[in-house]
C-alpha atoms as a PDB file:
ATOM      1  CA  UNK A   1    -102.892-156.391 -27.751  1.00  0.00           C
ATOM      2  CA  UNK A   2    -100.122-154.204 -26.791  1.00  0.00           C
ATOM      3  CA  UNK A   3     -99.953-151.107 -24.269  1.00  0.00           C
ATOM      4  CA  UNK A   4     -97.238-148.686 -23.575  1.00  0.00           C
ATOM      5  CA  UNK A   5     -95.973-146.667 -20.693  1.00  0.00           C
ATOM      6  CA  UNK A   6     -93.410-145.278 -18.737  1.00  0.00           C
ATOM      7  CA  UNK A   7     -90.776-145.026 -16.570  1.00  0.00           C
ATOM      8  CA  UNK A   8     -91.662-147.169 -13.339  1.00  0.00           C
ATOM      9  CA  UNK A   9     -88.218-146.993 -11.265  1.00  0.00           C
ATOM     10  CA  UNK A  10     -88.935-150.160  -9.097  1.00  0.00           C
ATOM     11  CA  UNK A  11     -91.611-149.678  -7.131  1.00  0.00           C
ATOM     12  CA  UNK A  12     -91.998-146.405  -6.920  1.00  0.00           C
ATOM     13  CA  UNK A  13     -94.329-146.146 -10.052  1.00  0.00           C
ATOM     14  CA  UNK A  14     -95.427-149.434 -10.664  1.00  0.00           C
ATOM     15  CA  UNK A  15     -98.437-148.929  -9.122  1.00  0.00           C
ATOM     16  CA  UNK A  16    -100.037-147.517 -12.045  1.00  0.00           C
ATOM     17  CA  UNK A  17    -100.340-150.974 -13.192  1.00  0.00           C
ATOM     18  CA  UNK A  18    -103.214-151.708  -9.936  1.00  0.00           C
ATOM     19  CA  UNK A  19    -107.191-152.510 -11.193  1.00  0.00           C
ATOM     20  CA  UNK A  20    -107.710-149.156 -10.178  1.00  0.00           C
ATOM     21  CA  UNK A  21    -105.426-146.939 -12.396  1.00  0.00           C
ATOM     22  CA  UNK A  22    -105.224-150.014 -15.598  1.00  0.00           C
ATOM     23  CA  UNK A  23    -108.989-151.272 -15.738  1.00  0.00           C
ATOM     24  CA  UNK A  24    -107.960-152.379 -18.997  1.00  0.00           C
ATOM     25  CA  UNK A  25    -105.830-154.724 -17.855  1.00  0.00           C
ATOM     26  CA  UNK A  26    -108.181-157.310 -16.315  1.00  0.00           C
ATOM     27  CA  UNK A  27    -109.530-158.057 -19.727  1.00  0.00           C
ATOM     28  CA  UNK A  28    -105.891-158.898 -21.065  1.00  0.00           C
ATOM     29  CA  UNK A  29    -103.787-162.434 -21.192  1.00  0.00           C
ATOM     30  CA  UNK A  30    -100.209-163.691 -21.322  1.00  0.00           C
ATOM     31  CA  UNK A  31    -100.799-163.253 -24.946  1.00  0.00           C
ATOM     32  CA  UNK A  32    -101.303-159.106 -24.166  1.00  0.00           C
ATOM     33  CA  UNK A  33     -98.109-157.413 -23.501  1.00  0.00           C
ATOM     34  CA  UNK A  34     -97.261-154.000 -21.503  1.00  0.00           C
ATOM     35  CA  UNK A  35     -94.291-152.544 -22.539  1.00  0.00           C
ATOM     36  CA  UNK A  36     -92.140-150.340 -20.236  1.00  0.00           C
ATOM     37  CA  UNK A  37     -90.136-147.663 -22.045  1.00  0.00           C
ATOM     38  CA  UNK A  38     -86.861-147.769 -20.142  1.00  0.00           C
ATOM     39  CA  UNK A  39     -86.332-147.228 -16.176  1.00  0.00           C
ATOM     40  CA  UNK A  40     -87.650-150.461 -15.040  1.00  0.00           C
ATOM     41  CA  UNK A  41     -85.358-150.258 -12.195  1.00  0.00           C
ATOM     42  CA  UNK A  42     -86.164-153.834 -11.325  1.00  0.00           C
ATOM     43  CA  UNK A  43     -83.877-156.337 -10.147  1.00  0.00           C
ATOM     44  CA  UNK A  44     -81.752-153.784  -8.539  1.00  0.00           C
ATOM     45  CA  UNK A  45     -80.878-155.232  -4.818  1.00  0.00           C
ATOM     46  CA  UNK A  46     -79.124-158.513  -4.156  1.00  0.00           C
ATOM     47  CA  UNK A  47     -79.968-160.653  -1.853  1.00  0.00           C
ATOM     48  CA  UNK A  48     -79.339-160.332   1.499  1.00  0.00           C
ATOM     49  CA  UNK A  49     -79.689-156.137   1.118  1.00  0.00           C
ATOM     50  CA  UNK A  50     -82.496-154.993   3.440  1.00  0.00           C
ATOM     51  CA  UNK A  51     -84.549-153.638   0.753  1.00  0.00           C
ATOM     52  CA  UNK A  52     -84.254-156.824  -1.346  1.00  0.00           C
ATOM     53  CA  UNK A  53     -87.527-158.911  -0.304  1.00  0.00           C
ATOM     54  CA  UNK A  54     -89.539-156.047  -1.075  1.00  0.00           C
ATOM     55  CA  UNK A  55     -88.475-155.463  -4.489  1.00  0.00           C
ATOM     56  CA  UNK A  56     -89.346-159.676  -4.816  1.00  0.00           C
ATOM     57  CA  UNK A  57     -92.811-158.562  -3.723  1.00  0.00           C
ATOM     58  CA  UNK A  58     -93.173-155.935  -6.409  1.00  0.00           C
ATOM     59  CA  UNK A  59     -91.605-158.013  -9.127  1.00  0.00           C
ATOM     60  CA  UNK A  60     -94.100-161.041  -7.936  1.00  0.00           C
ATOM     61  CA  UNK A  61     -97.161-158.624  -7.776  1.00  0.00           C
ATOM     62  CA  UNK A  62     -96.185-157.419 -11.518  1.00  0.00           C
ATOM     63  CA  UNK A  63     -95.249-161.378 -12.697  1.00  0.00           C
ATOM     64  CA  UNK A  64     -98.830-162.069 -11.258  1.00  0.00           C
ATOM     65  CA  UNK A  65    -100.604-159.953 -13.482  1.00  0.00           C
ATOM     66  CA  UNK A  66    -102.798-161.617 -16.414  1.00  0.00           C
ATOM     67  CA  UNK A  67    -100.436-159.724 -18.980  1.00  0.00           C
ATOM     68  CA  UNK A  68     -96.803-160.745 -19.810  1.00  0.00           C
ATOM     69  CA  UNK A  69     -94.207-157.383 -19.306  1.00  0.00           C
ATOM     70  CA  UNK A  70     -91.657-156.328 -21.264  1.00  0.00           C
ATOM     71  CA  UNK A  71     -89.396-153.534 -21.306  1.00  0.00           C
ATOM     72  CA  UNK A  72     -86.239-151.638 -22.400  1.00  0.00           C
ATOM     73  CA  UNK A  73     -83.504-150.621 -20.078  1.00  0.00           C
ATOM     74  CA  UNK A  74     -83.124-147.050 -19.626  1.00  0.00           C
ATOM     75  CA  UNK A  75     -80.150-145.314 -17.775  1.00  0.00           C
ATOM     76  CA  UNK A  76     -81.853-145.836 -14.048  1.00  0.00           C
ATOM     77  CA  UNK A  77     -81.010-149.985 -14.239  1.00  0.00           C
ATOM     78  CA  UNK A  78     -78.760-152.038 -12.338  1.00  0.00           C
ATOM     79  CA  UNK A  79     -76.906-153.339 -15.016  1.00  0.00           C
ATOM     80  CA  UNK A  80     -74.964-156.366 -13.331  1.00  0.00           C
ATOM     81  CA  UNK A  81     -77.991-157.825 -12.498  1.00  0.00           C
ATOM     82  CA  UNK A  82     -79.722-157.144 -15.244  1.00  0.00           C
ATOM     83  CA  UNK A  83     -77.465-158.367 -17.697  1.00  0.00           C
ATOM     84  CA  UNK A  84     -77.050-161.836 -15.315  1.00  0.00           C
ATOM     85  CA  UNK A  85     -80.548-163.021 -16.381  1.00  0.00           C
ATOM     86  CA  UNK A  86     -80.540-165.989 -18.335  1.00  0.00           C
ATOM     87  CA  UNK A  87     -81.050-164.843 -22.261  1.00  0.00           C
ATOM     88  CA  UNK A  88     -83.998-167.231 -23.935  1.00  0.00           C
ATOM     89  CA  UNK A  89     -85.754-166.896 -27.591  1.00  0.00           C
ATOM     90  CA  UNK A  90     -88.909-165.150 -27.511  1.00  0.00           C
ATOM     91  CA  UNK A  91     -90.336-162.926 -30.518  1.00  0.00           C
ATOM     92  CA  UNK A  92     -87.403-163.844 -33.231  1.00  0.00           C
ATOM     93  CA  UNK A  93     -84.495-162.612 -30.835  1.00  0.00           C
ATOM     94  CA  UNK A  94     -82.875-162.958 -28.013  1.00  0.00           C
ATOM     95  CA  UNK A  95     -84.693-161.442 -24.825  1.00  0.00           C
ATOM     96  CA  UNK A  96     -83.574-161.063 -20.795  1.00  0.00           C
ATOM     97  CA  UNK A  97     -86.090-163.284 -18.443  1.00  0.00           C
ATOM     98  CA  UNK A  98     -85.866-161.665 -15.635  1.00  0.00           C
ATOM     99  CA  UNK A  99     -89.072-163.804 -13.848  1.00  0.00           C
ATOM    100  CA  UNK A 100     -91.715-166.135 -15.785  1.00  0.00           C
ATOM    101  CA  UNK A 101     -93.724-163.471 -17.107  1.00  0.00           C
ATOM    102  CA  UNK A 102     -91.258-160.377 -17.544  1.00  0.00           C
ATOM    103  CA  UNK A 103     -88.846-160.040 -19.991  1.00  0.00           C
ATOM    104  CA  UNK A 104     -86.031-157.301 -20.847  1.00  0.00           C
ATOM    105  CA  UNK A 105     -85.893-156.463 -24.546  1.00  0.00           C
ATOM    106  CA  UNK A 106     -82.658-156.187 -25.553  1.00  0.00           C
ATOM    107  CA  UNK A 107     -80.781-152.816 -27.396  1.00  0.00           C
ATOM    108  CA  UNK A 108     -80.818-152.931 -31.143  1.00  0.00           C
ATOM    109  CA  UNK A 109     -83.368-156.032 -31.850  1.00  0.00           C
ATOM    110  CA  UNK A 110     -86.303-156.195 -33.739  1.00  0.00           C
ATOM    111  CA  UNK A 111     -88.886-158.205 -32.408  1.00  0.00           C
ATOM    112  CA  UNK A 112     -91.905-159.706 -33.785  1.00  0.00           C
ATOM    113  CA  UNK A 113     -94.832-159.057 -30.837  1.00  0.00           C
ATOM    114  CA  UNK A 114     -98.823-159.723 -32.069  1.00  0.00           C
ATOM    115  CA  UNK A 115     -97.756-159.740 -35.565  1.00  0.00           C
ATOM    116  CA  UNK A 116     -95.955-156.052 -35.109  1.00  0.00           C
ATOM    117  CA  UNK A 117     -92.516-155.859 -35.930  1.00  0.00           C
ATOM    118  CA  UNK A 118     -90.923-153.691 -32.943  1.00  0.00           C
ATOM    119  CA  UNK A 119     -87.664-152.359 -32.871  1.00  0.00           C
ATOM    120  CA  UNK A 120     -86.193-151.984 -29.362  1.00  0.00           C
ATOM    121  CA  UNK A 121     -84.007-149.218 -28.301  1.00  0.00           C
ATOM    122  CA  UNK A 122     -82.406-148.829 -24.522  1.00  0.00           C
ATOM    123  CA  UNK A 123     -80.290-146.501 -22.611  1.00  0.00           C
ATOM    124  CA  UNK A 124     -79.640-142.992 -22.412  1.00  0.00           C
ATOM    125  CA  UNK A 125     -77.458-140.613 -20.312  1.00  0.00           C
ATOM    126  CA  UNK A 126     -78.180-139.965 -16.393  1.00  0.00           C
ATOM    127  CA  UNK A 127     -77.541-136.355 -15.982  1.00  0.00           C
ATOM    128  CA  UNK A 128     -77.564-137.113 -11.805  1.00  0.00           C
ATOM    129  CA  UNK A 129     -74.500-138.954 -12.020  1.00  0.00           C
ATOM    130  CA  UNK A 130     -72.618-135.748 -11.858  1.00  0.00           C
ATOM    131  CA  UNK A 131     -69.597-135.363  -9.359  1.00  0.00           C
ATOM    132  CA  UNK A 132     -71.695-132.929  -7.019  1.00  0.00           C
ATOM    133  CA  UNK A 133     -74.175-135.378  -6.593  1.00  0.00           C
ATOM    134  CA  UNK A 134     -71.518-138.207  -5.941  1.00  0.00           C
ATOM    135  CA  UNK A 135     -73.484-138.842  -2.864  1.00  0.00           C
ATOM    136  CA  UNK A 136     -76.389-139.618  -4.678  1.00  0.00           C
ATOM    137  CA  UNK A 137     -75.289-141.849  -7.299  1.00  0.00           C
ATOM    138  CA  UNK A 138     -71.926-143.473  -7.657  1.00  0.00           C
ATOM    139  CA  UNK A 139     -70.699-145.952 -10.060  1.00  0.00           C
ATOM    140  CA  UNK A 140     -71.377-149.419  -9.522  1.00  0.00           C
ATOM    141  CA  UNK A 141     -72.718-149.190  -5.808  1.00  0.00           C
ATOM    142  CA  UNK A 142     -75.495-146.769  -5.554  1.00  0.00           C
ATOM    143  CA  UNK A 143     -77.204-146.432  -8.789  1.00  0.00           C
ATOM    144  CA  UNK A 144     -74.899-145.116 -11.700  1.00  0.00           C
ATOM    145  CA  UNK A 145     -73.258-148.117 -14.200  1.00  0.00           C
ATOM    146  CA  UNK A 146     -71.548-147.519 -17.749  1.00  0.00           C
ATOM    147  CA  UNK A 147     -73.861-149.694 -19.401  1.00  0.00           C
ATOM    148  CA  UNK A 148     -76.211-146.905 -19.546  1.00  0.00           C
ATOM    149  CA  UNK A 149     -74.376-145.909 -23.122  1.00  0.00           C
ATOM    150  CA  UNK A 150     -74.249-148.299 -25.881  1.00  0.00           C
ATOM    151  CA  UNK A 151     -71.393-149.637 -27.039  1.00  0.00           C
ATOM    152  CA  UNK A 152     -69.679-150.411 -30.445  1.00  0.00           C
ATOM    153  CA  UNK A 153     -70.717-153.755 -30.650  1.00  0.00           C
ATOM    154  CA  UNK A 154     -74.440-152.783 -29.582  1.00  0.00           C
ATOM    155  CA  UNK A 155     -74.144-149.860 -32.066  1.00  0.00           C
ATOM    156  CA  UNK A 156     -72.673-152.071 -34.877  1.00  0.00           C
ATOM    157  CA  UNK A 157     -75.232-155.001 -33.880  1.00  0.00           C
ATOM    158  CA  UNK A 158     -78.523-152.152 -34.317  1.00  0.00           C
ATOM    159  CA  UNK A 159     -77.006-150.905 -38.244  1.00  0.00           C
ATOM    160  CA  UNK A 160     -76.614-154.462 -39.074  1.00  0.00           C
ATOM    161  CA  UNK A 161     -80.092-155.533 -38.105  1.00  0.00           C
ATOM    162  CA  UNK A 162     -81.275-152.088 -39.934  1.00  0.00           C
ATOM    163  CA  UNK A 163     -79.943-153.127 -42.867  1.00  0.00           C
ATOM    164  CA  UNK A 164     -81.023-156.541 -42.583  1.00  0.00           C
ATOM    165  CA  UNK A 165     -84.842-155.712 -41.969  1.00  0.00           C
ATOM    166  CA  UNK A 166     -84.608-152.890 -44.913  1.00  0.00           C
ATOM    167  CA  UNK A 167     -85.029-150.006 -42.280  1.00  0.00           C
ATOM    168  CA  UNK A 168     -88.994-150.509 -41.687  1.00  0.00           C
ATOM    169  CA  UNK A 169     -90.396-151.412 -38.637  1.00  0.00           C
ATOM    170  CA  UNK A 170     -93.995-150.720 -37.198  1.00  0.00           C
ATOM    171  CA  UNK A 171     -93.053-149.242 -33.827  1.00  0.00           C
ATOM    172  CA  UNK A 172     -90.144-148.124 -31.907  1.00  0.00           C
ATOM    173  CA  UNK A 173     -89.601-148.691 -28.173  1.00  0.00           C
ATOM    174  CA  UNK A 174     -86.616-146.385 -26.918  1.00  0.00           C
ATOM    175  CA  UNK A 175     -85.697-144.799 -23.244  1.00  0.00           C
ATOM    176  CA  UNK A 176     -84.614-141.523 -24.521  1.00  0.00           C
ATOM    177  CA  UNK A 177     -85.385-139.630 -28.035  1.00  0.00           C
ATOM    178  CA  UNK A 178     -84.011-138.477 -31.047  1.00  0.00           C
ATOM    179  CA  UNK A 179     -82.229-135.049 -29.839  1.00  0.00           C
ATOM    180  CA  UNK A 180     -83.772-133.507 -33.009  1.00  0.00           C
ATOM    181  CA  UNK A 181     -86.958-134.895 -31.960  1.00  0.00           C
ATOM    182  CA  UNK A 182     -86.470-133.182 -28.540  1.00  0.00           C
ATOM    183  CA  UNK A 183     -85.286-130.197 -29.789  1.00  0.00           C
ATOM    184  CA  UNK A 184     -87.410-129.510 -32.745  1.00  0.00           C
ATOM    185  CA  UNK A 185     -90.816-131.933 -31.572  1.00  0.00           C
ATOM    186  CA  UNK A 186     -91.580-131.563 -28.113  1.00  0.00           C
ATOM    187  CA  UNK A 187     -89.391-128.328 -28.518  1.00  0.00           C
ATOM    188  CA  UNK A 188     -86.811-128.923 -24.760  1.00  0.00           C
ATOM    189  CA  UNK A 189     -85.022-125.486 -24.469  1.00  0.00           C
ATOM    190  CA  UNK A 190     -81.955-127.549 -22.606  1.00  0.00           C
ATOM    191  CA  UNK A 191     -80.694-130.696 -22.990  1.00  0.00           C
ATOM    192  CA  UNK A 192     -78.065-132.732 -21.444  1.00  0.00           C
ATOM    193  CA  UNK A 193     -75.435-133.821 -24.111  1.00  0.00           C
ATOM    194  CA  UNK A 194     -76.329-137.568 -24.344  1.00  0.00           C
ATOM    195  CA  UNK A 195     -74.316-139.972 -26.702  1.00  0.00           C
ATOM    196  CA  UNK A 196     -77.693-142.519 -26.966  1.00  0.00           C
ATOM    197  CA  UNK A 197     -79.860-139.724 -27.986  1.00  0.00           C
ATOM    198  CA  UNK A 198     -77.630-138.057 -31.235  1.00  0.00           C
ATOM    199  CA  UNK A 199     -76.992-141.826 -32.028  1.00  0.00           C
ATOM    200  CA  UNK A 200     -80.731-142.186 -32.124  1.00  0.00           C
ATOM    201  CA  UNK A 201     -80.780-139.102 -35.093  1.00  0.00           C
ATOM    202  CA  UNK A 202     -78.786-141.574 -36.935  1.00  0.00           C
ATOM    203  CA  UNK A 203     -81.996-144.139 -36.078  1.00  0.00           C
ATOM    204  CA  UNK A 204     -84.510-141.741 -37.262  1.00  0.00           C
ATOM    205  CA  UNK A 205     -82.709-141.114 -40.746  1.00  0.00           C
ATOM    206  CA  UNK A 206     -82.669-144.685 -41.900  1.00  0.00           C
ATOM    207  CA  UNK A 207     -85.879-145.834 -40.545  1.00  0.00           C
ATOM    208  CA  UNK A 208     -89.698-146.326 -41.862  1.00  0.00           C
ATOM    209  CA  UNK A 209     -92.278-146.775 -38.954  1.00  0.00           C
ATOM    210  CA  UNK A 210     -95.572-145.850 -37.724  1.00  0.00           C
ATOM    211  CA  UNK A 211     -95.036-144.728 -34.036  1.00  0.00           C
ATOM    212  CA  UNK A 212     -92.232-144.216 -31.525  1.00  0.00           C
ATOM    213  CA  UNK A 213     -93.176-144.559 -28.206  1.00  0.00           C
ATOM    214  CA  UNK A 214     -90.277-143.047 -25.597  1.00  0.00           C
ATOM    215  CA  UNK A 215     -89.855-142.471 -21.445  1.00  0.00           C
ATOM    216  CA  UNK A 216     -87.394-140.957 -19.485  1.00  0.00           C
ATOM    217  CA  UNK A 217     -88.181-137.369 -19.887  1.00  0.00           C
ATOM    218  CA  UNK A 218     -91.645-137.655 -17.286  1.00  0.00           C
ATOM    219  CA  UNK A 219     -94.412-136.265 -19.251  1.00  0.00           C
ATOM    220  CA  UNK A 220     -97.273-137.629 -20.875  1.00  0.00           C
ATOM    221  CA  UNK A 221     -97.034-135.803 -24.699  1.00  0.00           C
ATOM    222  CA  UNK A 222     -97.606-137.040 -28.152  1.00  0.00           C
ATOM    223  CA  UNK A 223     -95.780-134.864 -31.235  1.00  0.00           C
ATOM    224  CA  UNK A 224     -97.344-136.141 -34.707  1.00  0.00           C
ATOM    225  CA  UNK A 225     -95.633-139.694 -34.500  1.00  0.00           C
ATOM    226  CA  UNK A 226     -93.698-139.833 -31.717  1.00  0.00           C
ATOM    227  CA  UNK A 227     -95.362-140.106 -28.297  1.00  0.00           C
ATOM    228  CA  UNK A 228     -93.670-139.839 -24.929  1.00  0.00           C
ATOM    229  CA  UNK A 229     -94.849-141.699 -21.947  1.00  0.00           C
ATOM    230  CA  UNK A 230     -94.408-141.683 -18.175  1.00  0.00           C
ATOM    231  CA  UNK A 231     -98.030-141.835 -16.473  1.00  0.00           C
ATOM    232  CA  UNK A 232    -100.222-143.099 -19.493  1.00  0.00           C
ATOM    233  CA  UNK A 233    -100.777-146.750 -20.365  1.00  0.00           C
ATOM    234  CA  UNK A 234    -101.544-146.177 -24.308  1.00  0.00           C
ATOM    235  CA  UNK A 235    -102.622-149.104 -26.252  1.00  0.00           C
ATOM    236  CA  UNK A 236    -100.630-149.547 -29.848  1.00  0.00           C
ATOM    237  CA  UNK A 237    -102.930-149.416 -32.327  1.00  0.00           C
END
């Protein structure tokens, strides 16, 4: 089985995954798999940072769990550590392990997960990096890193495996959205300019599938095939 959700920004949402808010979850295995649609936020704080054995605590709580995690990055990631974790072959591709049980799905793959053919889709623009909040995020020290945007290479990387899989998958995984989506689906009056999201228009033209599943915006809505998450756990069906 597969589930769905949100954002979980460290530990600051994750509890949504306790016996009390997922019941559903007891019932599941390391062959069930909870994917978390960008914002992960986990690792974030090396070691030796005061804050650093309690994100081990949440990311051993979460490894303990019966089901085996995956996610997306989304644009609230520390991307030097995240892109330090060893890279092994799970699904057909190439994923992030992060611990024994949780794994970082990587931008422009398509992986095969419980015979469904999932394409994954991370990053998107963080409005709060802005120079008026510099005191709230700042490049490379607080909580803002480049790697939010794709680059070329991933960009190229994502067309090429489009082409190569004939442009149908079963399900979508992404951070952001579509900005058409957006605009003309869950119908957002403003939106941020965002690179990942036009770039994901380009997606959405060339691509058969049955759902797409998306975070980062908060809210728990579902527009004829697209569905975003934040506070739900929906199972793919």
């Amino acid at each position: 089985m597969i589930y769905v959700t949100g954002d979980i920004h460290g530990e600051m949402d994750i509890r949504k995954f306790s016996a009390s808010k997922f019941p559903e979850g007891k019932e599941l295995t390391r062959n069930d798999f909870v994917i978390v649609a960008g914002d992960f936020g986990m690792p974030w704080f090396v070691k030796g940072h005061k804050l650093y054995e309690k994100e081990q605590y949440w990311l051993n709580w979460l490894n303990d769990k019966p089901w085996t995690t995956l996610f997306v990055d989304g644009n609230h990631e520390n991307f030097d550590l995240l892109n330090a974790c060893p890279e092994v072959e799970m699904f057909g591709s190439r994923v992030g392990k992060v611990c024994e049980n949780i794994f970082h799905l990587k931008r422009g793959m398509i992986y095969q997960i419980d015979d469904k053919k999932i394409l994954a889709l991370g990053g998107a623009t963080s409005i709060d990096k802005d120079r008026r909040l510099v005191d709230f995020r700042r490049y490379g020290i607080k909580s803002w890193w480049e790697e939010e945007l794709w680059t070329k290479e991933e960009e190229d990387r994502l067309f090429d495996n489009l082409d190569d899989e004939l442009c149908v998958v079963d399900f979508v995984i992404s951070h952001t959205a579509p900005m058409s989506v957006l605009l003309n689906e869950f119908h957002f009056t403003y939106l941020h300019p965002c690179p990942v999201s036009r770039m994901l228009d380009e997606v959405l033209n060339r691509l058969t599938f049955r759902k797409w599943y998306f975070g980062h915006m908060h809210m728990d809505e579902t527009r004829g095939k697209f569905n975003c998450v934040y506070d739900k756990i929906l199972e793919v069906k």
